[in-house]
PDB file of N, CA and C in Angstrom:
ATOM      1  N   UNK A   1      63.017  -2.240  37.049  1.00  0.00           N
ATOM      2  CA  UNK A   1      61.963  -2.315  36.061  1.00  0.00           C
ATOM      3  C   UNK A   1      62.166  -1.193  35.056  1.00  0.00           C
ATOM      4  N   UNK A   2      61.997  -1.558  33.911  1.00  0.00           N
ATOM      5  CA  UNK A   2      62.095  -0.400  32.745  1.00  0.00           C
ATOM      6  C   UNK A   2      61.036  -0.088  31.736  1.00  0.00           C
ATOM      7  N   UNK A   3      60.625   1.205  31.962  1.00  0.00           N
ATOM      8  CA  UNK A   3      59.347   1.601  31.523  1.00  0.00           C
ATOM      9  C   UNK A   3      59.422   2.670  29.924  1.00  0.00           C
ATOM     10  N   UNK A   4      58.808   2.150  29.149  1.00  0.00           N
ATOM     11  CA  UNK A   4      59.217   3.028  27.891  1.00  0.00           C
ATOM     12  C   UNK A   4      57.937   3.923  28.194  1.00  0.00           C
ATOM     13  N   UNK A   5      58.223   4.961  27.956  1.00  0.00           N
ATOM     14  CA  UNK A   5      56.918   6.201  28.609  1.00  0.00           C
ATOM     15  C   UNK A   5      56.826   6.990  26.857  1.00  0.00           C
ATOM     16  N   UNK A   6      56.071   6.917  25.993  1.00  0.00           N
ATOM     17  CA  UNK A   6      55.308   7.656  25.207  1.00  0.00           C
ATOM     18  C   UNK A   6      56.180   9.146  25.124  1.00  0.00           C
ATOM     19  N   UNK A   7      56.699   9.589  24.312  1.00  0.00           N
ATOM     20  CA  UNK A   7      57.586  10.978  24.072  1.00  0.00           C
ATOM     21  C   UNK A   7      57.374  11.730  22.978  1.00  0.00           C
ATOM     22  N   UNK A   8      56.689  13.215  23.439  1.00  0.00           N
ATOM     23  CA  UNK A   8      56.161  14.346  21.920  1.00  0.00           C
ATOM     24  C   UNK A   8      57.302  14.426  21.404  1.00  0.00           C
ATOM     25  N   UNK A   9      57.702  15.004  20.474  1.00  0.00           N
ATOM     26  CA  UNK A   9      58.723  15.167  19.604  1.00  0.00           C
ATOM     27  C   UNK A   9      58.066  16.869  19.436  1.00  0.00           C
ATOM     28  N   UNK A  10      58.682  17.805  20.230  1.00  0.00           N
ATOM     29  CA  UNK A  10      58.557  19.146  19.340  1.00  0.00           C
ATOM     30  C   UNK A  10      59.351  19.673  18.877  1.00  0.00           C
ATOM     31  N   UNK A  11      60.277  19.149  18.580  1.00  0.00           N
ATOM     32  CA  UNK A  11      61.593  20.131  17.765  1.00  0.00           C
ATOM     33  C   UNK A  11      62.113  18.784  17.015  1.00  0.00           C
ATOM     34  N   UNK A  12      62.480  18.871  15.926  1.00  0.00           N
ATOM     35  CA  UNK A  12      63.253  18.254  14.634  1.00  0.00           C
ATOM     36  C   UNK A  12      64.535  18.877  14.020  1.00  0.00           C
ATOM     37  N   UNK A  13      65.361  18.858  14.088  1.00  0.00           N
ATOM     38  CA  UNK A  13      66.844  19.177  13.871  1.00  0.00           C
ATOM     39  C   UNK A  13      67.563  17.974  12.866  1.00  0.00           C
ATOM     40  N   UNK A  14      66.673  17.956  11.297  1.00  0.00           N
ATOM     41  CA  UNK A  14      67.865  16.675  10.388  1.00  0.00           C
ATOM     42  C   UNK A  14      68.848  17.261   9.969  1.00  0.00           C
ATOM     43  N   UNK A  15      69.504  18.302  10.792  1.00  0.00           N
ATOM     44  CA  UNK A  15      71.186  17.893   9.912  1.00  0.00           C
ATOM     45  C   UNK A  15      71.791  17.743  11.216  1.00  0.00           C
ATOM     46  N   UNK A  16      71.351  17.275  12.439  1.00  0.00           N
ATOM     47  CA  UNK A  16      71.827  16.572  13.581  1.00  0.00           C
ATOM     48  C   UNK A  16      71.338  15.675  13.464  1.00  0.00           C
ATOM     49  N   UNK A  17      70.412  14.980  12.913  1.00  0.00           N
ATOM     50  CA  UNK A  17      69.011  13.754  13.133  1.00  0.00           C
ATOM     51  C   UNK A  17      69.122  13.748  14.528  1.00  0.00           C
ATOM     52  N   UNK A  18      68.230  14.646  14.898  1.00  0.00           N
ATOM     53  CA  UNK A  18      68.284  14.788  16.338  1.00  0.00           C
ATOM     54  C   UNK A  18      66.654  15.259  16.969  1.00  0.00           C
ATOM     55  N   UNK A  19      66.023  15.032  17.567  1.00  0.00           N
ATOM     56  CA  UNK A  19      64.781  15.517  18.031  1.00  0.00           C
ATOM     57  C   UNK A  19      64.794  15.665  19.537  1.00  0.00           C
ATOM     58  N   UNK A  20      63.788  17.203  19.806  1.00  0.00           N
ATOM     59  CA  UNK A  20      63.839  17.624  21.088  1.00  0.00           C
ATOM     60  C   UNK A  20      62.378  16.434  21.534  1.00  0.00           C
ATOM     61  N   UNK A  21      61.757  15.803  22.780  1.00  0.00           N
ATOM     62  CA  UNK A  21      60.957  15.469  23.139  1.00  0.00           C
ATOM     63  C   UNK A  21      60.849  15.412  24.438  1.00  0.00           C
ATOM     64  N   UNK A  22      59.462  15.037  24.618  1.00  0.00           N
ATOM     65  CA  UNK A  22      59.026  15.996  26.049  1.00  0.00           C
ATOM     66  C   UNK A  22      58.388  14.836  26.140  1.00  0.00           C
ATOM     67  N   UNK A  23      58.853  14.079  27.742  1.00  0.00           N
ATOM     68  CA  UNK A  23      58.791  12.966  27.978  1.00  0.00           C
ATOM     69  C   UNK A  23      57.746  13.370  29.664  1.00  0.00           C
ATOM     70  N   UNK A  24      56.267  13.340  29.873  1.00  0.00           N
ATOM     71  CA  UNK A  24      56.094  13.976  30.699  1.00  0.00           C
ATOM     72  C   UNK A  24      56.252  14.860  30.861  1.00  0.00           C
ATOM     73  N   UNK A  25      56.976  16.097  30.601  1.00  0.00           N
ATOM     74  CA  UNK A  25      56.775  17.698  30.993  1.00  0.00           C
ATOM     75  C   UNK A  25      58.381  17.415  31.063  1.00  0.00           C
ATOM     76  N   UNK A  26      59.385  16.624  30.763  1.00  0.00           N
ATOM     77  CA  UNK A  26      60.889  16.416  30.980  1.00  0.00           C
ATOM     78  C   UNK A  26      60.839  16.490  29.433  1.00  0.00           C
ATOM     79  N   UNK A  27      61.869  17.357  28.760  1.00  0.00           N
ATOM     80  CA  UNK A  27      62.281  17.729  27.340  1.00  0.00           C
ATOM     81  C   UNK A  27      64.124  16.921  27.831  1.00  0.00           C
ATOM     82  N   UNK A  28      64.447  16.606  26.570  1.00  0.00           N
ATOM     83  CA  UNK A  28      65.689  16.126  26.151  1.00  0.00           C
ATOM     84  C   UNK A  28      65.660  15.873  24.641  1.00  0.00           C
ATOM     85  N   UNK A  29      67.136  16.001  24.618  1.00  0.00           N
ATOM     86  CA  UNK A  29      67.532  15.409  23.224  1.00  0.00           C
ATOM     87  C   UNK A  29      67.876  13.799  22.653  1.00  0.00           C
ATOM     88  N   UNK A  30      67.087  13.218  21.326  1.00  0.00           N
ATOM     89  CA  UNK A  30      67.022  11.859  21.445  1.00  0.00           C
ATOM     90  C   UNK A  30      67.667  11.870  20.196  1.00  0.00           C
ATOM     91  N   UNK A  31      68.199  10.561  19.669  1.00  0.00           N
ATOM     92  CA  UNK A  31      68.930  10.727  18.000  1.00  0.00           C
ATOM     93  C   UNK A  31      67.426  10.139  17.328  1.00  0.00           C
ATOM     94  N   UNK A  32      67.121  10.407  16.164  1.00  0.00           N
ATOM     95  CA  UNK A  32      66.098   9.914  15.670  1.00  0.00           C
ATOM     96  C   UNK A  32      66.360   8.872  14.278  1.00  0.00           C
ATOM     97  N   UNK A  33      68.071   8.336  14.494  1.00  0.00           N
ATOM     98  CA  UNK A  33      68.655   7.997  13.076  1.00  0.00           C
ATOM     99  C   UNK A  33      67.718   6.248  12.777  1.00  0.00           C
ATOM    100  N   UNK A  34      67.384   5.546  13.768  1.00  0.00           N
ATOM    101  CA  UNK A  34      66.633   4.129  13.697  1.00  0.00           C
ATOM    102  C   UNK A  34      65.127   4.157  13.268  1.00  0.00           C
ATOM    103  N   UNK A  35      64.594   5.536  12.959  1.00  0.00           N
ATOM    104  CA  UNK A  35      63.686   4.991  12.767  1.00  0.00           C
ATOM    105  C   UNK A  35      63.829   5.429  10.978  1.00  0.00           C
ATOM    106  N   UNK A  36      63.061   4.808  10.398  1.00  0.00           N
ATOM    107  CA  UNK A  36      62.798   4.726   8.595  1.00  0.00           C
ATOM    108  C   UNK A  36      61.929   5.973   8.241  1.00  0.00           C
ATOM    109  N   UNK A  37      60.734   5.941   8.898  1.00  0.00           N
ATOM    110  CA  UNK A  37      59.786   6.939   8.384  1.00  0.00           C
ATOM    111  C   UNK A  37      59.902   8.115   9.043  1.00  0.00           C
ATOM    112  N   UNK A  38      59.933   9.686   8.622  1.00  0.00           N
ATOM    113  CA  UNK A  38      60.419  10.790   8.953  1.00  0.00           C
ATOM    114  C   UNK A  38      59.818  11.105   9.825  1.00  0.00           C
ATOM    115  N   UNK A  39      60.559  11.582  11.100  1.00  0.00           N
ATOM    116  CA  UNK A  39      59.583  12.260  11.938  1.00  0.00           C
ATOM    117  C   UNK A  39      59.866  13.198  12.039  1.00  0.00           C
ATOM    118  N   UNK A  40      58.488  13.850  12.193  1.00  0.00           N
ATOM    119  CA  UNK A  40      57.764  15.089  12.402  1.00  0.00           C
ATOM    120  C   UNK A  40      57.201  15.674  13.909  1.00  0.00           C
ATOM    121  N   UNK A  41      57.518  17.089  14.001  1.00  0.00           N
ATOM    122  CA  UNK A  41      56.870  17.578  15.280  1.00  0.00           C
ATOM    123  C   UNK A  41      55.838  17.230  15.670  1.00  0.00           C
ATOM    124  N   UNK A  42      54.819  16.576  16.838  1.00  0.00           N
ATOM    125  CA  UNK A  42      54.139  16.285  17.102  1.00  0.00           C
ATOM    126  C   UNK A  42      53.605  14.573  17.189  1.00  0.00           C
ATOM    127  N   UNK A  43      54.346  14.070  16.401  1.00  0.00           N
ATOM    128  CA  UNK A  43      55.141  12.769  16.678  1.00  0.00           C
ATOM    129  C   UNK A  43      55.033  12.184  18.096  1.00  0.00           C
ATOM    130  N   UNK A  44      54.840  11.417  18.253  1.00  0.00           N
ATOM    131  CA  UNK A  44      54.719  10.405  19.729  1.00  0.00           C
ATOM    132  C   UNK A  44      55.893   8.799  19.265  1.00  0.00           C
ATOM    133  N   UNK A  45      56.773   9.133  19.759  1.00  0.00           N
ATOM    134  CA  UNK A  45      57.756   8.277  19.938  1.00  0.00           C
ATOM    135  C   UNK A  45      58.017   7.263  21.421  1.00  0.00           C
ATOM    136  N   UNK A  46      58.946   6.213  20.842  1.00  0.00           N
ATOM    137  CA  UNK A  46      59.096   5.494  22.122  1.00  0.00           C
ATOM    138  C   UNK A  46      60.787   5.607  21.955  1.00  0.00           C
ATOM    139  N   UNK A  47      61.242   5.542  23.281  1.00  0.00           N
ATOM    140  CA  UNK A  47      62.901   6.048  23.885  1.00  0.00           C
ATOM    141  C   UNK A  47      64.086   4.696  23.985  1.00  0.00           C
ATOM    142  N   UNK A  48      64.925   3.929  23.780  1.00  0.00           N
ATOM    143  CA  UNK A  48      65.593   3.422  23.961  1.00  0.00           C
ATOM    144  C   UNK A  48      66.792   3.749  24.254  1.00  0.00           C
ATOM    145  N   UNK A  49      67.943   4.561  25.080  1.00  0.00           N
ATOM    146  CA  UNK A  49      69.177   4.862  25.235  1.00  0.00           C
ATOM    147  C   UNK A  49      70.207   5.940  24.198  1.00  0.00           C
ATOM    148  N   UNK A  50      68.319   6.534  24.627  1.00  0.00           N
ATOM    149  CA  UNK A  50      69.072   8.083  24.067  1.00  0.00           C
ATOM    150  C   UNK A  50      68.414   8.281  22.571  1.00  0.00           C
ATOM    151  N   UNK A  51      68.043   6.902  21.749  1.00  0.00           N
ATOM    152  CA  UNK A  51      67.257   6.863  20.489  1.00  0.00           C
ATOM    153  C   UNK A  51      65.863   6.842  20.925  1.00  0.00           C
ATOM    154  N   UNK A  52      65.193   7.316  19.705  1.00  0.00           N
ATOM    155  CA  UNK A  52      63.597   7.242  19.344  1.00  0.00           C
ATOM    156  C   UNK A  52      63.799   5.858  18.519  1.00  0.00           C
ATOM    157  N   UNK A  53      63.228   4.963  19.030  1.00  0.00           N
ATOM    158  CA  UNK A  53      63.308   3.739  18.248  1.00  0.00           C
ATOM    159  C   UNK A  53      62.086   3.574  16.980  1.00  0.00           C
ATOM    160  N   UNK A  54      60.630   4.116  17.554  1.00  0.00           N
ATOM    161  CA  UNK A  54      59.793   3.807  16.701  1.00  0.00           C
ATOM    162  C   UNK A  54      58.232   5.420  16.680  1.00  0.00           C
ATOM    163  N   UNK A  55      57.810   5.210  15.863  1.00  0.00           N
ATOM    164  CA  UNK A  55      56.778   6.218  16.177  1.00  0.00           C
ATOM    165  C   UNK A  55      55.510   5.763  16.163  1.00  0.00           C
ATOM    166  N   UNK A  56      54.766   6.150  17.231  1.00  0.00           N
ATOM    167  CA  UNK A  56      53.887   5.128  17.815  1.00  0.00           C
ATOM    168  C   UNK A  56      52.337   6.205  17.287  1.00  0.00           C
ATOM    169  N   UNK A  57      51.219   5.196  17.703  1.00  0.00           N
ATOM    170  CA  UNK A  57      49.885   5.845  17.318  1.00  0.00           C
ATOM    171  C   UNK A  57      49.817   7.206  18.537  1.00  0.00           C
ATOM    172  N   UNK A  58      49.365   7.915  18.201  1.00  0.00           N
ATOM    173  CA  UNK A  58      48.899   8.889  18.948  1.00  0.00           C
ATOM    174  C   UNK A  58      48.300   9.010  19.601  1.00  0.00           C
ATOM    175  N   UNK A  59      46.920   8.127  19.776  1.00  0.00           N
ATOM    176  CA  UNK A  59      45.389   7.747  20.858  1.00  0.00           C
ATOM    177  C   UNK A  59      46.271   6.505  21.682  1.00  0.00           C
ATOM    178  N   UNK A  60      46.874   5.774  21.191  1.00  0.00           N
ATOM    179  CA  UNK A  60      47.879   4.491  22.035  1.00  0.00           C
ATOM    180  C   UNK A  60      48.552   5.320  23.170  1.00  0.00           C
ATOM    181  N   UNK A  61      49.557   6.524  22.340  1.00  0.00           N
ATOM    182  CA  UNK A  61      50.409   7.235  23.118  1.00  0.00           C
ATOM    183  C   UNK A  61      49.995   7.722  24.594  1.00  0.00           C
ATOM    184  N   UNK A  62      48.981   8.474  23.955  1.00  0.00           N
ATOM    185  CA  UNK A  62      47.543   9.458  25.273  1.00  0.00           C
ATOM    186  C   UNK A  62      47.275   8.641  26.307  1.00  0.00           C
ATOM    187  N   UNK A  63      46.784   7.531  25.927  1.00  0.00           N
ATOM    188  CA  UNK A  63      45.972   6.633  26.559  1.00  0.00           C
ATOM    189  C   UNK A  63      47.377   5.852  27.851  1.00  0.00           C
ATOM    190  N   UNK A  64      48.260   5.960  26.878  1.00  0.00           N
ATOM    191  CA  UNK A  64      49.465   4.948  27.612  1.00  0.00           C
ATOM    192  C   UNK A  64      50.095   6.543  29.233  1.00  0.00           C
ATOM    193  N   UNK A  65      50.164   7.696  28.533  1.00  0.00           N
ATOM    194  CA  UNK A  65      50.342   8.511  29.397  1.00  0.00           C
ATOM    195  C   UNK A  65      49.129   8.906  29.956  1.00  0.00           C
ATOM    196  N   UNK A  66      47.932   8.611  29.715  1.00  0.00           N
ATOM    197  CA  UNK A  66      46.946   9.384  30.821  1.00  0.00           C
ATOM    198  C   UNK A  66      47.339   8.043  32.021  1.00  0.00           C
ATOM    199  N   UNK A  67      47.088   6.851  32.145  1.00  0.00           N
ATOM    200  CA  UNK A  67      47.192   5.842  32.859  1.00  0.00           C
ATOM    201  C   UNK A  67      48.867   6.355  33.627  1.00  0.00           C
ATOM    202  N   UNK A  68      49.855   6.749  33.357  1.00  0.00           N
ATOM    203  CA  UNK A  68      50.976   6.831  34.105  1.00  0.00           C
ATOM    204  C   UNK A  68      50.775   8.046  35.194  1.00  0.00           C
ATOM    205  N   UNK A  69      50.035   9.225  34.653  1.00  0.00           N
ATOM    206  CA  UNK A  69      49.503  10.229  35.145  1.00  0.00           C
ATOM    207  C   UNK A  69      48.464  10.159  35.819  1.00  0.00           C
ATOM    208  N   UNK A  70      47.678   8.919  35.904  1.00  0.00           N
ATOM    209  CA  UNK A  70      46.427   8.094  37.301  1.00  0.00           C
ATOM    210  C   UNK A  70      47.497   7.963  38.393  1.00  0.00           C
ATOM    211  N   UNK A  71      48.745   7.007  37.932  1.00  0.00           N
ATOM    212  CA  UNK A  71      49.692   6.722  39.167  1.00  0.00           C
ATOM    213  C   UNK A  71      49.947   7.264  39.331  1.00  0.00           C
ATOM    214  N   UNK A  72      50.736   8.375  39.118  1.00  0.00           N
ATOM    215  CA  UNK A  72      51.396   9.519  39.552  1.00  0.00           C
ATOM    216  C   UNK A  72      50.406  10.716  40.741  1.00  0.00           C
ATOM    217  N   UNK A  73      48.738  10.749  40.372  1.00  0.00           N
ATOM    218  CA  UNK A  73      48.590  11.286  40.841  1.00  0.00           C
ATOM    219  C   UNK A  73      48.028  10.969  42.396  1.00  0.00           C
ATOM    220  N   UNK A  74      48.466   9.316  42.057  1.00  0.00           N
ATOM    221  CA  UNK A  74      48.170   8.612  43.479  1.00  0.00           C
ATOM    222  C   UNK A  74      49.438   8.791  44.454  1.00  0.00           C
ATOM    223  N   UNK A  75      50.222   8.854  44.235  1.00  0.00           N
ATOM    224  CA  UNK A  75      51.758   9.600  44.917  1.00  0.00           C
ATOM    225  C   UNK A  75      51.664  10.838  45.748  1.00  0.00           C
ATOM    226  N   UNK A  76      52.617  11.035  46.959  1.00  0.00           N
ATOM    227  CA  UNK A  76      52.832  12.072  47.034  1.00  0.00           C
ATOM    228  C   UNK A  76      53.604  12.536  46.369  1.00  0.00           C
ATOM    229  N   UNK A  77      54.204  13.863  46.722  1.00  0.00           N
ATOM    230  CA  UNK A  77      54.767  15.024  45.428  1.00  0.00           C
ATOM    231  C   UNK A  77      56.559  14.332  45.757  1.00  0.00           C
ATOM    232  N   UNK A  78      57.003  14.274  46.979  1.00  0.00           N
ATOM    233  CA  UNK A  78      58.234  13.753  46.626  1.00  0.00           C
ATOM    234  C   UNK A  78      58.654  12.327  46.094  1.00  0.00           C
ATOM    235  N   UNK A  79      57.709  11.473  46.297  1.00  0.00           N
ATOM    236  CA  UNK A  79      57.480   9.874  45.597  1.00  0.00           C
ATOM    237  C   UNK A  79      57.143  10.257  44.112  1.00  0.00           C
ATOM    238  N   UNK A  80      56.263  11.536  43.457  1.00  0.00           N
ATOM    239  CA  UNK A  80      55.863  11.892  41.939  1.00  0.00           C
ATOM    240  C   UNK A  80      57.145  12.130  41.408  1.00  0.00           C
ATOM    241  N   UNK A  81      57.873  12.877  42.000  1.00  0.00           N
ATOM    242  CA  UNK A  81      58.989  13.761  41.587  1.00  0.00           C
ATOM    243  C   UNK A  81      60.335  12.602  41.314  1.00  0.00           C
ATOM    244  N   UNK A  82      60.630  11.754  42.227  1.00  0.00           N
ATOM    245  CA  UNK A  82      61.735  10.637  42.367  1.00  0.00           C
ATOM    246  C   UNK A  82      61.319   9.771  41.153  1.00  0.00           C
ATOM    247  N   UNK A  83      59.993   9.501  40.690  1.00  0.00           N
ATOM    248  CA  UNK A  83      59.469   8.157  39.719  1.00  0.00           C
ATOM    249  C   UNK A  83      59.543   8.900  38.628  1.00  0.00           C
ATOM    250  N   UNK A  84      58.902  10.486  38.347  1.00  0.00           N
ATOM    251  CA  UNK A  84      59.502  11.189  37.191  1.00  0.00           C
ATOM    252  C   UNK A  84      60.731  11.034  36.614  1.00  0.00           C
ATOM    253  N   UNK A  85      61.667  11.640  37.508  1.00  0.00           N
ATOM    254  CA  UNK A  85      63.220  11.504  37.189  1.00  0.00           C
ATOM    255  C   UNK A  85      63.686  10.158  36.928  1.00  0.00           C
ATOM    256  N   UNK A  86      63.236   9.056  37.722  1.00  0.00           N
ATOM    257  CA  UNK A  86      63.693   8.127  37.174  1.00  0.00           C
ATOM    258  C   UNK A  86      62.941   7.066  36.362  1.00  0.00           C
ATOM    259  N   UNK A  87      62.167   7.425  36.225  1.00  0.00           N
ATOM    260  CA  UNK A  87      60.964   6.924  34.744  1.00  0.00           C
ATOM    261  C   UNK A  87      62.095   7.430  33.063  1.00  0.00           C
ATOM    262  N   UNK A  88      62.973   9.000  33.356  1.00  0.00           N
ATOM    263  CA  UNK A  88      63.677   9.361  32.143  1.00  0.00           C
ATOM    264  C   UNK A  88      64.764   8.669  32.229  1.00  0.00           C
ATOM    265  N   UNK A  89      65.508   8.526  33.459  1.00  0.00           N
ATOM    266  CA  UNK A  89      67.048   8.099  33.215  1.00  0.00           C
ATOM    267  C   UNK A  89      66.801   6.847  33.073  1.00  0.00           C
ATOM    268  N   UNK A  90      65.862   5.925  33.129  1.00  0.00           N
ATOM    269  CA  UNK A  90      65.638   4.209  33.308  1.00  0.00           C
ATOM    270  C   UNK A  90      65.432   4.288  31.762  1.00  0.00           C
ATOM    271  N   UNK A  91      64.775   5.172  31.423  1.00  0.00           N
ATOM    272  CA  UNK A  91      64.239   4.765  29.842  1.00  0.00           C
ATOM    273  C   UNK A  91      65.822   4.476  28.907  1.00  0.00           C
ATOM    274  N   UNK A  92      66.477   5.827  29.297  1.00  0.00           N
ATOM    275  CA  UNK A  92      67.508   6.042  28.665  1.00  0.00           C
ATOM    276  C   UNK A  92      68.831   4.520  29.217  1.00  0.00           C
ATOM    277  N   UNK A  93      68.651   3.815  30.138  1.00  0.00           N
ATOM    278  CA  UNK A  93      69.868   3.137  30.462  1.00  0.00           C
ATOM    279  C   UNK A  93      68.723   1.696  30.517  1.00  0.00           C
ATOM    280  N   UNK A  94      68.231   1.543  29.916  1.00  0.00           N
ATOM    281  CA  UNK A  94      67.369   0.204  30.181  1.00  0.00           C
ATOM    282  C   UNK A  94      68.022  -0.786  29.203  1.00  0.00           C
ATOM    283  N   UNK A  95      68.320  -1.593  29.109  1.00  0.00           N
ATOM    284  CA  UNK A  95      69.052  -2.562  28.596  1.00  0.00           C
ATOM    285  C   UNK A  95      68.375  -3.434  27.092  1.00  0.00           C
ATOM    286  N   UNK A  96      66.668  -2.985  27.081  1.00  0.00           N
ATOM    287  CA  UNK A  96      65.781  -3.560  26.676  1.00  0.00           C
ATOM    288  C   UNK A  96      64.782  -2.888  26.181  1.00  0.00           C
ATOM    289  N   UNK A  97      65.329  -1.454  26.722  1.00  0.00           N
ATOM    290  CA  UNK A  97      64.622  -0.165  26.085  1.00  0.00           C
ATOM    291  C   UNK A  97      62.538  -0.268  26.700  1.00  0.00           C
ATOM    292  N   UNK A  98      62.662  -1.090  27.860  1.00  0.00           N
ATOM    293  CA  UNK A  98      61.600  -0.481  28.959  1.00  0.00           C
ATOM    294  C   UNK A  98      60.189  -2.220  28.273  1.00  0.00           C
ATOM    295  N   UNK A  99      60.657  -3.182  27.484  1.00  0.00           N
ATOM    296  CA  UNK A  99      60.254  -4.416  26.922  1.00  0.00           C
ATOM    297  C   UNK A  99      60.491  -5.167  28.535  1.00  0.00           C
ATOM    298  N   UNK A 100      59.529  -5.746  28.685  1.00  0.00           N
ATOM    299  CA  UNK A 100      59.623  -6.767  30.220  1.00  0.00           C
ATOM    300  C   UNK A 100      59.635  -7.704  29.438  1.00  0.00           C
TER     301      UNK A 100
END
């Protein structure tokens, strides 16, 4: 299953078109070259294979991560920790970019 999880954007780097984002409390580097309209720090993006494909509403974003963070806190800590990690690497290798 592939889950596109809501991603801050706090760092902006355009002469890499590159943005740092913090996917859950997990930071990585995403290319930001697909999307049209400029993004900016504080930005709520969605992840496709390493790209920021689109930049999403901000109350959508919250709302989409408070609900992942209900499940999560129904988990124990080594079941939280395994669905974290692979909530990022699924986003990044999802074939469909986390679309069922």
């Amino acid at each position: 299953m592939c889950l596109s999880i809501p991603s801050k954007v706090v760092e902006v780097n355009k002469d890499e078109v590159t943005a740092i984002v913090d996917t859950m409390g997990v930071k990585r580097k995403v290319g930001i070259d697909f999307i049209a309209d400029e993004v900016e720090e504080g930005d709520y993006v969605l992840i496709h294979i390493g790209y920021a494909m689109n930049i999403i509403d901000e109350e959508d974003a919250l709302e989409s991560i408070k609900v992942y963070q209900e499940i999560l806190e129904k988990m124990d800590e080594e079941q939280r920790q395994e669905v974290q990690e692979s909530m990022v690497k699924e986003s990044d290798n999802c074939p469909n970019g986390g679309v069922t």
